[in-house]
Protein backbone atom coordinates (compact mmCIF):
# COMPACT_ATOMS: atom_id res chain seq x y z
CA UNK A 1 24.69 -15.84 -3.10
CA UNK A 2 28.38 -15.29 -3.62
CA UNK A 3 30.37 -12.42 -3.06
CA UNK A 4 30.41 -11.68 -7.22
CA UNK A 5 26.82 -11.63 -6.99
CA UNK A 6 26.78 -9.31 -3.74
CA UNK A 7 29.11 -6.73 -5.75
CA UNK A 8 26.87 -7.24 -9.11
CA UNK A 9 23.69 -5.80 -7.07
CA UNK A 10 25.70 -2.88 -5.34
CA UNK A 11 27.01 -1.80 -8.76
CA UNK A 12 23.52 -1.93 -10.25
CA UNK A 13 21.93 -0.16 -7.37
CA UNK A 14 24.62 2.44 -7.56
CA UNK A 15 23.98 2.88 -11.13
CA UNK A 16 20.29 3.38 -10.24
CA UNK A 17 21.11 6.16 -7.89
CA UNK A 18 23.38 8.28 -10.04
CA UNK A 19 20.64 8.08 -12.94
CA UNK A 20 18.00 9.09 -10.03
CA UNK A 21 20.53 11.74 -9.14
CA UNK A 22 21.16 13.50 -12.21
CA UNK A 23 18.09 13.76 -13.26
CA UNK A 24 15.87 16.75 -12.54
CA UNK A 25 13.92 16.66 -9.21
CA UNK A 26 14.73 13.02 -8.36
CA UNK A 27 12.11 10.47 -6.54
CA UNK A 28 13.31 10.89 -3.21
CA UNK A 29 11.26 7.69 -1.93
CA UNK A 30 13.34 5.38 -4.58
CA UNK A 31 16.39 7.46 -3.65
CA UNK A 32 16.17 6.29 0.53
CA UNK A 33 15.50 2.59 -1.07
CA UNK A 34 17.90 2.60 -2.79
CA UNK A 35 20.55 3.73 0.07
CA UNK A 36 19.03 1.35 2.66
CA UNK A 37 19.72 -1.88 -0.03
CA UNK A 38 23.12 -0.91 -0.63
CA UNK A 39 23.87 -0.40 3.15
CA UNK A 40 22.38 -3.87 3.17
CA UNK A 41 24.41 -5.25 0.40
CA UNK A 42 27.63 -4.01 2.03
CA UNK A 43 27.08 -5.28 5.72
CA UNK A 44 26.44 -8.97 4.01
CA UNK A 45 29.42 -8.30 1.89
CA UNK A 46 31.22 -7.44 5.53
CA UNK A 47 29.56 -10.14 7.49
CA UNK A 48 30.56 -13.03 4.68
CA UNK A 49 33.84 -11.63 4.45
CA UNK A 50 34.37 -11.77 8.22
CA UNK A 51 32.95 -15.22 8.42
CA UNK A 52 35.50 -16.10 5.84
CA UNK A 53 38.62 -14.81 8.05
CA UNK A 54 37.45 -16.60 11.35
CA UNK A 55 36.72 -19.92 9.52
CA UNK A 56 33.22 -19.61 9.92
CA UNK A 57 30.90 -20.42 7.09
CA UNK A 58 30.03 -17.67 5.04
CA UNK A 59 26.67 -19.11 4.67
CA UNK A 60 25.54 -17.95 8.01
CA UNK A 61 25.27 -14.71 6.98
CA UNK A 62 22.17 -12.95 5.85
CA UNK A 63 20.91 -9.76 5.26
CA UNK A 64 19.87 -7.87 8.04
CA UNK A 65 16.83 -5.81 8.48
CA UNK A 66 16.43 -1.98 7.63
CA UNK A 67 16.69 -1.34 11.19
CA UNK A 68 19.61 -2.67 12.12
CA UNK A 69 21.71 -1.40 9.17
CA UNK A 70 20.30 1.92 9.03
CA UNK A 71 21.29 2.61 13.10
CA UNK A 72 25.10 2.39 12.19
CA UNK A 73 27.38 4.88 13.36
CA UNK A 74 29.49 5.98 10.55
């Protein structure tokens, strides 16, 4: 997956969220999905990007469980 694709997903899971958002009420289930695969999406953007800096291939990195993404410090 390249980094275009990466940034194609976040955009269409952000889109997702403010339509979720405006509407009335709001499925709070989808809503926490939907946060947990973009925090996803951006720590794979991160990790590639880092990979890419230290010479690394950019291969090696994958997307990391809810768990680990989700325990972040902000």
């Amino acid at each position: 997956m390249a980094d275009e694709d990466i940034i194609t997903r976040i955009s269409a899971l952000v889109d997702e969220e403010h339509q979720l958002r405006s509407g009335s009420g709001g499925d709070t289930q989808r809503l926490g999905e939907l946060e947990t695969q973009l925090d996803q999406c951006w720590d794979l953007l991160r990790q590639r990007r880092a990979k890419r800096e230290f010479g690394e291939p950019e291969s090696e990195a994958h997307v990391r469980p809810p768990e680990t993404v989700e325990k972040y410090l902000s």
